[in-house]
Protein backbone atom coordinates (compact mmCIF):
# COMPACT_ATOMS: atom_id res chain seq x y z
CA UNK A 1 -98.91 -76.85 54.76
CA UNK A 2 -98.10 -75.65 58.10
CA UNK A 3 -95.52 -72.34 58.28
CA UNK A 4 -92.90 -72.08 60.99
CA UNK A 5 -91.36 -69.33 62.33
CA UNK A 6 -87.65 -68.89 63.26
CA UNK A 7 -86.69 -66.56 65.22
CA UNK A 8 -82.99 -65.22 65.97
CA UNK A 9 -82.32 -62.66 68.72
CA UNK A 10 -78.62 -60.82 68.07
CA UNK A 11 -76.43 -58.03 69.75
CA UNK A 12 -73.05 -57.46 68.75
CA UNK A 13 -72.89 -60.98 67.02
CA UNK A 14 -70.59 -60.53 64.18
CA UNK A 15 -68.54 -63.82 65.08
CA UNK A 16 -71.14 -66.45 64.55
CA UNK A 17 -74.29 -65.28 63.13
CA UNK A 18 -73.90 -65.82 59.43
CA UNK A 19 -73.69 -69.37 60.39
CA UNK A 20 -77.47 -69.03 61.75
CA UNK A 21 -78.60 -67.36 59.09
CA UNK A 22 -77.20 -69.80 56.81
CA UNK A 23 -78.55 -72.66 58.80
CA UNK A 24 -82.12 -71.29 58.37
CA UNK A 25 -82.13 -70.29 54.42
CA UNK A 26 -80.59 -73.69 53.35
CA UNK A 27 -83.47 -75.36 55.02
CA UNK A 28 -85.17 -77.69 52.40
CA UNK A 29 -88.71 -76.69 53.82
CA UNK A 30 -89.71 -73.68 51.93
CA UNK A 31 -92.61 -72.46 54.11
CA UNK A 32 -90.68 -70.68 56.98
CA UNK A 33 -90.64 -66.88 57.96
CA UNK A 34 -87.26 -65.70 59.21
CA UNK A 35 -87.55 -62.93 61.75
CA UNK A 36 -84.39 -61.29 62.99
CA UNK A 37 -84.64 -59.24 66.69
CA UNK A 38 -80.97 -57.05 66.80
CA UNK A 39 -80.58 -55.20 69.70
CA UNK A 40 -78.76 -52.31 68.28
CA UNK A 41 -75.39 -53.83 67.59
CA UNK A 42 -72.44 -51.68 66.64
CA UNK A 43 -70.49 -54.33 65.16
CA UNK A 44 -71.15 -55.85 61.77
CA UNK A 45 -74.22 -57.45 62.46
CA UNK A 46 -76.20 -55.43 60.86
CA UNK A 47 -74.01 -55.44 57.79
CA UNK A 48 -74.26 -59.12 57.81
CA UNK A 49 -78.01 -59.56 58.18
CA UNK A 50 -78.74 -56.90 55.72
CA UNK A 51 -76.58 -58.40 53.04
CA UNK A 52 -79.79 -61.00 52.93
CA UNK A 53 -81.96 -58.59 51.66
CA UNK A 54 -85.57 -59.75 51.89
CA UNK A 55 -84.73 -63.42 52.53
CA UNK A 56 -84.81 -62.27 55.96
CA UNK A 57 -88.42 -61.45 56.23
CA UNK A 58 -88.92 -59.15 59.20
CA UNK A 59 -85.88 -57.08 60.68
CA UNK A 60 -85.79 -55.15 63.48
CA UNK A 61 -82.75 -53.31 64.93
CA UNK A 62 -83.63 -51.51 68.27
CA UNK A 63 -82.61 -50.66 71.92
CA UNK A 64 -84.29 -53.84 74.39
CA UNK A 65 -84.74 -54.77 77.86
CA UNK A 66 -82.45 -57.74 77.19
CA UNK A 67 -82.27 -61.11 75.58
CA UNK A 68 -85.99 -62.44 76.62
CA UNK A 69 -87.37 -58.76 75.61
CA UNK A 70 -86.10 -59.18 72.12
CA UNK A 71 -87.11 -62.79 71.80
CA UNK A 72 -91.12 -61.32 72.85
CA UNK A 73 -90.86 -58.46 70.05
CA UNK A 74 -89.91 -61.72 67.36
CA UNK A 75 -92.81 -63.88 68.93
CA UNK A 76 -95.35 -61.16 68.32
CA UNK A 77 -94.28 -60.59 64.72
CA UNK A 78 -94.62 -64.47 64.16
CA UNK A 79 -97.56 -65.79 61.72
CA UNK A 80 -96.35 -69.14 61.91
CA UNK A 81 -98.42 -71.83 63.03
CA UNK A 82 -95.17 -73.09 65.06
CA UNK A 83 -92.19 -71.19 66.38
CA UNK A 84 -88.76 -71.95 66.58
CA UNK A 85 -86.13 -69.73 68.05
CA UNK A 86 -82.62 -70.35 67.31
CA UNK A 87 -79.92 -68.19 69.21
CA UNK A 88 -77.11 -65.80 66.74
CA UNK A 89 -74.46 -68.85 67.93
CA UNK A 90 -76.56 -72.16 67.02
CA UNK A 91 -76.99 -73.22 64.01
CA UNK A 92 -79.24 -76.37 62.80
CA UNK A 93 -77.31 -79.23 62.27
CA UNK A 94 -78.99 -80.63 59.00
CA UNK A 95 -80.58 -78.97 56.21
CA UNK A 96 -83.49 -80.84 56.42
CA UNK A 97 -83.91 -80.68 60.17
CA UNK A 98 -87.61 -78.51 59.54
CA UNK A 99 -88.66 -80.96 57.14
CA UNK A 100 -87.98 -83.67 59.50
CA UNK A 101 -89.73 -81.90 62.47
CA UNK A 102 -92.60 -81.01 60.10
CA UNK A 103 -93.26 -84.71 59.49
CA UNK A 104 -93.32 -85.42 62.82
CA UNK A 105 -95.68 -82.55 63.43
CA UNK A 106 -97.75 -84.12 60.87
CA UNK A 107 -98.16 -87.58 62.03
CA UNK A 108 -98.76 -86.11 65.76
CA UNK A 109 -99.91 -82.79 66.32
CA UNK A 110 -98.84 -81.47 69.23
CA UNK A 111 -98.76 -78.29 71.02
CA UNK A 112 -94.77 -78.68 71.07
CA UNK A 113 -91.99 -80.48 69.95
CA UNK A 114 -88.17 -80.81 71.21
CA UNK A 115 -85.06 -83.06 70.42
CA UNK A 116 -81.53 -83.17 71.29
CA UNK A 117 -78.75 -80.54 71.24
CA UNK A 118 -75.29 -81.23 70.91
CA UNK A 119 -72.74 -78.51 72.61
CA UNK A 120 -69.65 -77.75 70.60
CA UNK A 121 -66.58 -75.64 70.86
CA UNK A 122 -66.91 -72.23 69.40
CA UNK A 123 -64.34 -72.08 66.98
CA UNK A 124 -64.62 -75.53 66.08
CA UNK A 125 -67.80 -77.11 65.39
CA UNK A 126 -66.78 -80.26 64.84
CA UNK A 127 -65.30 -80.69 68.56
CA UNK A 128 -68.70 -82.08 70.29
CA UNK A 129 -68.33 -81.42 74.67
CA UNK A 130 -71.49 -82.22 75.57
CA UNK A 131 -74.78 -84.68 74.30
CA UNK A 132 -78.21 -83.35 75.43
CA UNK A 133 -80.02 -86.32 75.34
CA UNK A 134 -83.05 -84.93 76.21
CA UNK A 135 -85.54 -88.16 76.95
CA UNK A 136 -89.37 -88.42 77.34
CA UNK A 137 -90.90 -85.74 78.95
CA UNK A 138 -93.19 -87.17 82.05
CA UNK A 139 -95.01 -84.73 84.81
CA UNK A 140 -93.12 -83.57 87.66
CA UNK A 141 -89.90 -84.49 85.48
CA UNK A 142 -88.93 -80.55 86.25
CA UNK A 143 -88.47 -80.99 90.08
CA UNK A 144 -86.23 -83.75 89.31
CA UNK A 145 -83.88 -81.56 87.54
CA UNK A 146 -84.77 -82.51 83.76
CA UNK A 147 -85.98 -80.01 81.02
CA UNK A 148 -85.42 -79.99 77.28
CA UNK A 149 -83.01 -77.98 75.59
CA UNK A 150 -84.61 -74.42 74.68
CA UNK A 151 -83.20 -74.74 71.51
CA UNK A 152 -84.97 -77.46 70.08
CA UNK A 153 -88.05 -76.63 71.66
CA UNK A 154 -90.78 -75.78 69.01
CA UNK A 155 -94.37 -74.39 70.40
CA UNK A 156 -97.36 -73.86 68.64
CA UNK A 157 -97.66 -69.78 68.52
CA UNK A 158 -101.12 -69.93 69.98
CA UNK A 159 -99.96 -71.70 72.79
CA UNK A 160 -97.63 -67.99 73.84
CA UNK A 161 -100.82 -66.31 73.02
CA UNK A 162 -102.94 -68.09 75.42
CA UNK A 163 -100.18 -68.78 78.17
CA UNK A 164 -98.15 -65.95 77.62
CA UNK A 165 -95.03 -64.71 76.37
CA UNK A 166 -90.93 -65.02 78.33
CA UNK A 167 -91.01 -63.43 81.75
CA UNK A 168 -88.44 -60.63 81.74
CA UNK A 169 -88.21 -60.65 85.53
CA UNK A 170 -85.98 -63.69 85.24
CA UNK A 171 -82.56 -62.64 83.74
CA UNK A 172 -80.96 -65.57 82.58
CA UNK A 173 -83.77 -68.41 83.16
CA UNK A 174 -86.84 -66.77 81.22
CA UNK A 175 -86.61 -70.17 79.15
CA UNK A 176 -86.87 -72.09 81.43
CA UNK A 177 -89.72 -70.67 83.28
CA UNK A 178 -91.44 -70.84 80.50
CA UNK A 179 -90.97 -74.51 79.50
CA UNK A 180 -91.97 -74.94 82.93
CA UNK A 181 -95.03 -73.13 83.09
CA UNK A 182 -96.22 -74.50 79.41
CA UNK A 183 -95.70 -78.01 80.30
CA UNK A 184 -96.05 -78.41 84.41
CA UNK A 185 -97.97 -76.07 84.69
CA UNK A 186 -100.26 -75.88 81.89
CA UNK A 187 -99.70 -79.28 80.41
CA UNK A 188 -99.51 -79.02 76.90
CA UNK A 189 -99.24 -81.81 74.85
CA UNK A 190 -95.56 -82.33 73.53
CA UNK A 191 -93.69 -85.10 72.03
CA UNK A 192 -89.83 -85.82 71.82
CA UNK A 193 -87.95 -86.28 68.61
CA UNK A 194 -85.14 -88.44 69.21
CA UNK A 195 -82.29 -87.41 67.47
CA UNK A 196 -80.27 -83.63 67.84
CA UNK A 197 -81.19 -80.61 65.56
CA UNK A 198 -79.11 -77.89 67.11
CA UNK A 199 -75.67 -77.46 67.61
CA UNK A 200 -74.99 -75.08 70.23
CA UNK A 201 -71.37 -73.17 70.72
CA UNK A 202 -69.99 -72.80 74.49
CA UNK A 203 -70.01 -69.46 76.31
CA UNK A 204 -73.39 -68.41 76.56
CA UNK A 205 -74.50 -65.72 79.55
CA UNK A 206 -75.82 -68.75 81.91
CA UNK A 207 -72.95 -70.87 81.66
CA UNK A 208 -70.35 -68.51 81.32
CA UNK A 209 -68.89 -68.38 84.90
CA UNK A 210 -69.75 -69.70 88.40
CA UNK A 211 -71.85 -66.30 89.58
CA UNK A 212 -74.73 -66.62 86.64
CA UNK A 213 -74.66 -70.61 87.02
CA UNK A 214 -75.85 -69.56 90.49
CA UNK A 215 -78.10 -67.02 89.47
CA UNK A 216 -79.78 -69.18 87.22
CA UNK A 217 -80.56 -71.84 89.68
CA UNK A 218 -81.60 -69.61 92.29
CA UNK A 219 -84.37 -68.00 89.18
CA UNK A 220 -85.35 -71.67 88.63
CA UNK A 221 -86.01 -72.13 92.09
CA UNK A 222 -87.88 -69.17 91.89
CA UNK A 223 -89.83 -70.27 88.46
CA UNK A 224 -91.60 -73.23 90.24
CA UNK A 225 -92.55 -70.95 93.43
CA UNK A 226 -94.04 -68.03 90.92
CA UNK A 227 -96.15 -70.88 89.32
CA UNK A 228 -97.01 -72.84 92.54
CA UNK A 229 -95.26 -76.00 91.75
CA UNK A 230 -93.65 -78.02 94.13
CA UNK A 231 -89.60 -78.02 94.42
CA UNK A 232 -87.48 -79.47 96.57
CA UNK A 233 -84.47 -77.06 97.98
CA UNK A 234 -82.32 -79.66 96.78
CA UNK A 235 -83.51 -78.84 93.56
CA UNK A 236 -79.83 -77.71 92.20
CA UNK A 237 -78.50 -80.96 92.96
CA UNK A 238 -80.88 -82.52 91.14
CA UNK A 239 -80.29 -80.14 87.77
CA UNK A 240 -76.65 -80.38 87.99
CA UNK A 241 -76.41 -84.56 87.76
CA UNK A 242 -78.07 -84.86 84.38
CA UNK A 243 -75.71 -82.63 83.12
CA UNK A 244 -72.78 -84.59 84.71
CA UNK A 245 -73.92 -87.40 82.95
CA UNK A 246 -74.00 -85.89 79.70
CA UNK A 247 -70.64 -84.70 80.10
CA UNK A 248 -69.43 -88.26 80.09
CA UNK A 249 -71.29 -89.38 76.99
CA UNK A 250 -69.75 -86.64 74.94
CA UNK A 251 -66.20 -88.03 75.32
C-alpha cells in the first residue's frame, strides 16, 4: 500500500488554513503522513494546527529562508513513497481525491502525477475564475509556455532525492524550475489525470500585482538558461496565452 506525503507550508495563515487541514484528514485514504512547515507565525496558526494534536504527524514552527525553504525542511521529513504539497490556502476538492490518484498510481506507476486546478475567490469558494486545464504533458511543451499546476503535481520522493530539492535562488518561481528541471530536463515519467483536485484561492505572492508577475517570468526565463534548455525571449508571450484562454473557460 503505497504512503503519501502531504505537505503544507504556513506563515501567518489564520484565514484559510483550517480548510487545508481539513481537506487532508477527511481524505478516505488512510495511509498519508501530514507534515506541517510554519514559519513562525504570530497569528493563530499555531493555535489552529495544534488543536489537531497528533493527527498532524510532524510539526515544525521555525524562522525560514522563505516559502521554497520551508517546503525543503517538509520534503526531507517525508517517508512517503509520493509527495504532495498543498499550500495553507488550497484545499482538495473531494474527499477521495488521494484515493483516486492512488488508483491511478496503481494502474501506472509513474515517477509523477498532476491534474487540474480550479482558481476560486477567496472568500467564496464556490465562485470558480479560472479552469487549469492542464493537458498532456509532451517534451519541449515548457518553451511553449505550458506547465502543470504545482498544486496537483505529485512526485515520487526519490525522484527530489536523486534530482534535488526547490532552488531557493528563485523567489517566486522555485516550482516551476523544478517541474522544469524534473521533466525537461531529466525526463521523468509522468502521466496526467484528467479531472481537478485542488481548488486554489486568488492572491498568492506571484500573482498578486504586476511587479512579481514580472519577476516571475523573468526567474522562468532564467530556470531554462540555469538548466541549459532552450527558450525563446518571447517566452512570456507564450506563458501568458494559455492562461488567457483559461480565463475564458471559467466564465
Amino acid at each position: 500500500m503505497l504512503k503519501i506525503s502531504v505537505i503544507t507550508v504556513c506563515y501567518n495563515s489564520e484565514l484559510f488554513i483550517k480548510d487545508a487541514i481539513e481537506s487532508v484528514l477527511n481524505q478516505t485514504y488512510k495511509n498519508i503522513e501530514y507534515i506541517i512547515i510554519d514559519g513562525g507565525s504570530s497569528d493563530k496558526t499555531l493555535d489552529i494546527v495544534k488543536s489537531y494534536g497528533n493527527r498532524i504527524h510532524k510539526f515544525i514552527s521555525e524562522k525560514d529562508k522563505g516559502i521554497y525553504d520551508a517546503m525543503n525542511k517538509g520534503l526531507k521529513l517525508a517517508t512517503g513513497d509520493y509527495v504532495f504539497i498543498l499550500n495553507s490556502d488550497d484545499f482538495y476538492i473531494r474527499n477521495n481525491v488521494i484515493e483516486e490518484i492512488i488508483k491511478q498510481l496503481t494502474n501506472n506507476l509513474t515517477d509523477c502525477l498532476y491534474a487540474d486546478l480550479i482558481y476560486v475567490k477567496a472568500e467564496n469558494t464556490e465562485k470558480h475564475v479560472r479552469y487549469w486545464k492542464s493537458g498532456n504533458f509532451l517534451l519541449n511543451s515548457f518553451q511553449k509556455g505550458w506547465h502543470p499546476p504545482h498544486p496537483t503535481f505529485i512526485v515520487k520522493k526519490s525522484i527530489y532525492k536523486k534530482f534535488g530539492y526547490f532552488n531557493i535562488g528563485y523567489s517566486l518561481a522555485a516550482d516551476f524550475e523544478l517541474m522544469l528541471r524534473f521533466l525537461e530536463k531529466e525526463k521523468i515519467s509522468t502521466q496526467y489525470y484528467q479531472v481537478p483536485i485542488i481548488k486554489m484561492r486568488l492572491g498568492g505572492a506571484s500573482n498578486k500585482n504586476l511587479l512579481n508577475i514580472l519577476k516571475q517570468n523573468i526567474e522562468c526565463y532564467r530556470a531554462f538558461k540555469n538548466n541549459e534548455l532552450p527558450v525563446s525571449i518571447f517566452y512570456p508571450l507564450y506563458r501568458l496565452l494559455p492562461k488567457l484562454k483559461q480565463y475564458f473557460k471559467s466564465k
